[in-house]
N, C-alpha and C. Protein backbone atom coordinates (compact mmCIF):
# COMPACT_ATOMS: atom_id res chain seq x y z
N UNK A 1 -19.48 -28.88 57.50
CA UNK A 1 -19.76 -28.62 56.12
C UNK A 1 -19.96 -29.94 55.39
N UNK A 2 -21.07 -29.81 54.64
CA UNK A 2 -21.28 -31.08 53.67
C UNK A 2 -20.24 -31.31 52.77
N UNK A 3 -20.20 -32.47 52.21
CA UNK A 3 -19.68 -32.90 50.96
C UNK A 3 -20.06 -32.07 49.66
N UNK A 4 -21.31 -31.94 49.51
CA UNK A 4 -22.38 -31.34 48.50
C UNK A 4 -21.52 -29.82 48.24
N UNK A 5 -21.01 -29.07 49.80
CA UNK A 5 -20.72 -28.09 49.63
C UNK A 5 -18.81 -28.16 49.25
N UNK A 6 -18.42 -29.02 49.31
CA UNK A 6 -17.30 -29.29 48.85
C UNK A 6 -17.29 -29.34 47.63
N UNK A 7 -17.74 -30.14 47.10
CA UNK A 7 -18.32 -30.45 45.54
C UNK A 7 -18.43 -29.70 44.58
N UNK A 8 -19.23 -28.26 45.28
CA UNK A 8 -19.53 -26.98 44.64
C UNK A 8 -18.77 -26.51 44.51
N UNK A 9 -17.79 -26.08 45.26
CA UNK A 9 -16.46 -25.56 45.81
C UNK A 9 -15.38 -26.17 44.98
N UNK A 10 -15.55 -27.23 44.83
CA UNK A 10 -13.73 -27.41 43.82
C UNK A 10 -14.45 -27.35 41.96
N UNK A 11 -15.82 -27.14 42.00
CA UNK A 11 -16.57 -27.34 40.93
C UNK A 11 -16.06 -25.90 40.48
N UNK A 12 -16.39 -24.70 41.43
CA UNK A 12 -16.09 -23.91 41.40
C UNK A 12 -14.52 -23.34 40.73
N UNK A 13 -13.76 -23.90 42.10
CA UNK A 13 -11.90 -23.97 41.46
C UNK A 13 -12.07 -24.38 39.81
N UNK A 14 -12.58 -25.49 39.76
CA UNK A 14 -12.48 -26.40 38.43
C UNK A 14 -12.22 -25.12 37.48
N UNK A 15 -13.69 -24.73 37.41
CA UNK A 15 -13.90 -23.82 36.28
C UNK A 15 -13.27 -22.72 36.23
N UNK A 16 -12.97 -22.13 37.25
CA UNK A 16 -12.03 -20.58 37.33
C UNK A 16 -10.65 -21.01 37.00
N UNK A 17 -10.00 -22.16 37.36
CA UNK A 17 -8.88 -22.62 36.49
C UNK A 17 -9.03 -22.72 35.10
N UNK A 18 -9.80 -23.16 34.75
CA UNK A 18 -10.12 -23.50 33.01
C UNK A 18 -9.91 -22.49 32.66
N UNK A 19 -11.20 -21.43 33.10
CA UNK A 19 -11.04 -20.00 32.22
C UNK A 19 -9.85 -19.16 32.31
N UNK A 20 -9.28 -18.73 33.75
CA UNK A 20 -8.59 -18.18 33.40
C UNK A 20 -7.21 -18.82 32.73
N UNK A 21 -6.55 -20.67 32.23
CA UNK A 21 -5.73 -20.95 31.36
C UNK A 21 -6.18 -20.71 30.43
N UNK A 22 -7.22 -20.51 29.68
CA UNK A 22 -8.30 -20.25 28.15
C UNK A 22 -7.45 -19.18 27.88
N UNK A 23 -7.69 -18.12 29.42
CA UNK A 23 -7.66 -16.46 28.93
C UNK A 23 -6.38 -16.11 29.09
N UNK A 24 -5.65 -16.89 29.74
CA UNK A 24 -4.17 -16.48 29.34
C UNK A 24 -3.73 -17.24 28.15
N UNK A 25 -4.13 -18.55 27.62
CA UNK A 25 -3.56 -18.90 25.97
C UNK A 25 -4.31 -18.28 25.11
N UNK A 26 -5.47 -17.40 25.11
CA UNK A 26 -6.05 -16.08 24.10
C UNK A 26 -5.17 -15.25 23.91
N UNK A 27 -5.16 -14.50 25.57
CA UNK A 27 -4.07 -13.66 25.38
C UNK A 27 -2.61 -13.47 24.73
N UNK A 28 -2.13 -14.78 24.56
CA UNK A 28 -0.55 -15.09 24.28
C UNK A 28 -1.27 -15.16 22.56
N UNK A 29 -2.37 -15.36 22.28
CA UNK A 29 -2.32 -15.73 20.60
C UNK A 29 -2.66 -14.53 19.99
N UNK A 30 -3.66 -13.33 20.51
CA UNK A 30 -3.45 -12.64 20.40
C UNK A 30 -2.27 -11.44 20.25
N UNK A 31 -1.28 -11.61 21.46
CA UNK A 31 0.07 -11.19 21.65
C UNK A 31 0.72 -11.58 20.17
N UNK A 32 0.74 -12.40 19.51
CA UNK A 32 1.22 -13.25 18.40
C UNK A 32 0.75 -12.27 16.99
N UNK A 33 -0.46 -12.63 17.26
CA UNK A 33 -1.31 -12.14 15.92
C UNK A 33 -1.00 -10.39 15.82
N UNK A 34 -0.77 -9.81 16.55
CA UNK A 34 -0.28 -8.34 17.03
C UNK A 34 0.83 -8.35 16.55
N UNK A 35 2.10 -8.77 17.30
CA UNK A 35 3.45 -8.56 16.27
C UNK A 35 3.67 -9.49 14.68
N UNK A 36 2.50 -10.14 14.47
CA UNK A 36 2.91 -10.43 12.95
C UNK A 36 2.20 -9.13 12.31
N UNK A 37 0.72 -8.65 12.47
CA UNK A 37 0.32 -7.31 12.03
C UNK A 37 1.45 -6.42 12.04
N UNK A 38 2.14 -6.08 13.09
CA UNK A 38 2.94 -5.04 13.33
C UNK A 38 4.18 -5.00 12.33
N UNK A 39 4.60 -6.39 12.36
CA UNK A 39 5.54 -6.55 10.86
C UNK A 39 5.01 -6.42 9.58
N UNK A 40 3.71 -7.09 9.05
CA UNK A 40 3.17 -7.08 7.61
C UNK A 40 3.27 -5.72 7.95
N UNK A 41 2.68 -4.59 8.69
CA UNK A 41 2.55 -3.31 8.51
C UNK A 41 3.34 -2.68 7.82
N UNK A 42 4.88 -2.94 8.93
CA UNK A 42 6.36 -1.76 8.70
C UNK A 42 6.50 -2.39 7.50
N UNK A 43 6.29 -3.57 6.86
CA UNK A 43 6.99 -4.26 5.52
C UNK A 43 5.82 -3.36 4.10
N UNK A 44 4.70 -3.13 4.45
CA UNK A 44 3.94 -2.46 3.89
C UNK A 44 4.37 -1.44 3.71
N UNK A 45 4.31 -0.59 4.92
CA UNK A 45 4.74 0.95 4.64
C UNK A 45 6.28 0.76 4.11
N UNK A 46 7.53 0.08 4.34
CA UNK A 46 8.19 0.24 3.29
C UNK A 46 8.29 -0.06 1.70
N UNK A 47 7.06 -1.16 1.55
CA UNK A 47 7.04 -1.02 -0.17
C UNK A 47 6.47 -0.01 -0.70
N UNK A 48 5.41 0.65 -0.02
CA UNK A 48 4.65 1.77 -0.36
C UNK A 48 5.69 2.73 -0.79
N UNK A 49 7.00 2.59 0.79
CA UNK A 49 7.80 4.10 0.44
C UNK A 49 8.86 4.00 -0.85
N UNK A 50 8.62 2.15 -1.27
CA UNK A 50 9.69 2.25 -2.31
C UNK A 50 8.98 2.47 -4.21
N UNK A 51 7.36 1.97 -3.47
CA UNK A 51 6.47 2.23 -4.96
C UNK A 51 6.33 4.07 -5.53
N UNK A 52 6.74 4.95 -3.85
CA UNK A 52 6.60 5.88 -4.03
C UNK A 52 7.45 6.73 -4.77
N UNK A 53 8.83 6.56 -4.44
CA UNK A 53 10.09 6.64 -5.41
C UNK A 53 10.07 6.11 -6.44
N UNK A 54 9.45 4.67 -6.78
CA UNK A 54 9.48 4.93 -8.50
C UNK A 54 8.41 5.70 -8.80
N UNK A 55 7.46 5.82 -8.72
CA UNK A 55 6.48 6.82 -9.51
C UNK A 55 6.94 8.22 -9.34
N UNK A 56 7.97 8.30 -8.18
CA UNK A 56 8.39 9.99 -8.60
C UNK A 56 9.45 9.90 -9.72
N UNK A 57 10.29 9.03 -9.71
CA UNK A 57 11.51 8.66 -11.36
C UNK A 57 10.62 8.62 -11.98
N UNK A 58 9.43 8.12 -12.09
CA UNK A 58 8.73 8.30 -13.77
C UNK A 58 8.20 9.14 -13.94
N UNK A 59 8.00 10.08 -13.10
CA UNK A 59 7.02 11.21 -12.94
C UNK A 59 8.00 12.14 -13.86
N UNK A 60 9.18 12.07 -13.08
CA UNK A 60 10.45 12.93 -13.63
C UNK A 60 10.90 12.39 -15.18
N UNK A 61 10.88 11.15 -15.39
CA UNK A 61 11.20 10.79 -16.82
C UNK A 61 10.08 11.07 -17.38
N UNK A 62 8.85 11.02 -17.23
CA UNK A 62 7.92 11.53 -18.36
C UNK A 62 7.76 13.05 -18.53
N UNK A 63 8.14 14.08 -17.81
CA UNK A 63 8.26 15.94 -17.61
C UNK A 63 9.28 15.49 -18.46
N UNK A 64 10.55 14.88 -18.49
CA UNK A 64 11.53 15.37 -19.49
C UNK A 64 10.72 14.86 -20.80
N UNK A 65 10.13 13.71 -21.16
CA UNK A 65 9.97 13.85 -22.62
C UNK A 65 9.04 14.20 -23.06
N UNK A 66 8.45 14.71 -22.31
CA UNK A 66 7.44 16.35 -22.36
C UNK A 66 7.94 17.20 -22.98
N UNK A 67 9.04 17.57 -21.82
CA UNK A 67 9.64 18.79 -22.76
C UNK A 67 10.68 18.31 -23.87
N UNK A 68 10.73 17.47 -24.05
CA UNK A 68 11.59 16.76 -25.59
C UNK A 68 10.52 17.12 -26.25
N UNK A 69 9.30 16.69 -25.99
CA UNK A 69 8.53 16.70 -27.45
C UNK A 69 8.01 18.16 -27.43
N UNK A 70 7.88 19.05 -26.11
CA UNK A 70 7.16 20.21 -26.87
C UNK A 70 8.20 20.90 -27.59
N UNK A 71 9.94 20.80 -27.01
CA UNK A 71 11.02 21.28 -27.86
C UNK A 71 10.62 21.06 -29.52
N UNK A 72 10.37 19.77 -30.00
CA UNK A 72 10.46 18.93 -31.11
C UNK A 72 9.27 20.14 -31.80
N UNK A 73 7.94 19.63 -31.12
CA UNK A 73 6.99 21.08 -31.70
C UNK A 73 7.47 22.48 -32.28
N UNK A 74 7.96 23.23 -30.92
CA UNK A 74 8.36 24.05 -31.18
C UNK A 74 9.34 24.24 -32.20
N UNK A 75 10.39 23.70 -32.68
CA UNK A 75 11.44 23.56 -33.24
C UNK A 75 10.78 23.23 -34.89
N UNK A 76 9.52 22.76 -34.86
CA UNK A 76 8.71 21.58 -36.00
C UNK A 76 8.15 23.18 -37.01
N UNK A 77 7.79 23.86 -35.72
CA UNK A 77 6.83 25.40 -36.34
C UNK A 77 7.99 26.07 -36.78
N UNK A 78 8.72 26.53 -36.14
CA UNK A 78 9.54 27.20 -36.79
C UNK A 78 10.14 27.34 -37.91
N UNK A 79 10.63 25.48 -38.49
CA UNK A 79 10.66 25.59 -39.25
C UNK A 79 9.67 25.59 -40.70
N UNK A 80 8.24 25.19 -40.32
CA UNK A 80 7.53 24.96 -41.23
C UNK A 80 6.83 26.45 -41.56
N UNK A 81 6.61 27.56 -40.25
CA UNK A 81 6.50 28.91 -40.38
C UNK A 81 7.63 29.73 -41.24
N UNK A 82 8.77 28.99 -40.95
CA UNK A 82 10.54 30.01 -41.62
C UNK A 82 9.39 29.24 -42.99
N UNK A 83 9.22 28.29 -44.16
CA UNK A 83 8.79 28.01 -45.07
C UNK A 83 7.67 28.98 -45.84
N UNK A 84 7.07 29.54 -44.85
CA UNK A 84 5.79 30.23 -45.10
C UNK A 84 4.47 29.87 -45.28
N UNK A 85 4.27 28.63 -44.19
CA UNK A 85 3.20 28.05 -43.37
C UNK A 85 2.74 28.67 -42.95
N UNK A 86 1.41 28.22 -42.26
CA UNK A 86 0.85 29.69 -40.75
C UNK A 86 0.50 28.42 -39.88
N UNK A 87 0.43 27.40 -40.21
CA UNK A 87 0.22 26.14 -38.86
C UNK A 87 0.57 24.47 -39.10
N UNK A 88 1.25 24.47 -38.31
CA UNK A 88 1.82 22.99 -38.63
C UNK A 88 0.49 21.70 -39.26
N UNK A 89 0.74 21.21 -39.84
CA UNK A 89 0.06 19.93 -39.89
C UNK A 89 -0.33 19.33 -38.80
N UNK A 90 -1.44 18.94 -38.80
CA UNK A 90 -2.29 18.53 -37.66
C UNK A 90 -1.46 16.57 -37.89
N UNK A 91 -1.51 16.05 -36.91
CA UNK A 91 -1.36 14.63 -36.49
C UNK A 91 -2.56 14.15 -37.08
N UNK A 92 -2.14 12.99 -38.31
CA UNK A 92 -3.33 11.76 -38.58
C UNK A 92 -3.67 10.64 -36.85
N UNK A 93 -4.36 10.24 -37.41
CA UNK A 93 -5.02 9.09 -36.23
C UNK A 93 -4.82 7.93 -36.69
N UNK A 94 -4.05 6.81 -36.33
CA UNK A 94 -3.82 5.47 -37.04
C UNK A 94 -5.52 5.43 -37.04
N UNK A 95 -5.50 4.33 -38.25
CA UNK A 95 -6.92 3.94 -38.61
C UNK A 95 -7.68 4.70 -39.46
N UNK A 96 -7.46 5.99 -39.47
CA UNK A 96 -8.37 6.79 -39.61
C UNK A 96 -8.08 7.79 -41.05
């Protein structure tokens, strides 16, 4: 066997070493970039699950002063009907 064909031959080794250290330090950075995704994720889905609980407390504090104010209405006619009204006063519009 020639030299020439030696030559080729560790030319060969050369490069199949290179690539496959390339493709195993891809692989490991990839491996990396995967469990930091996997954390931003679970840290995501728990602020989501904690943005979700407050908007249900406000959901619930604004139904109660809902019904505060349609009480207030209701309570507003009655007495302006007990007077001998037939419809409450309509709400002005600042500005207007």
């Amino acid at each position: 066997m020639t030299p020439e064909f030696w030559a080729i031959i560790a030319v060969g080794v050369a490069l199949a070493t290179l690539t496959l250290n390339g493709q195993r330090r891809l692989h490991a950075r990839l491996d990396r970039l995967e469990d930091r995704l996997d954390r931003q994720t679970n840290e995501l889905g728990e602020r989501l699950g904690r943005v979700e609980v407050g908007v249900a407390e406000v959901r619930e504090r604004v139904a109660y002063v809902e019904g505060l104010l349609e009480g207030l209405r209701d309570a507003l006619r009655d007495v302006l009907v007990g007077k001998g009204t037939t419809e409450p006063p309509r709400p002005r519009r600042a500005g207007g």
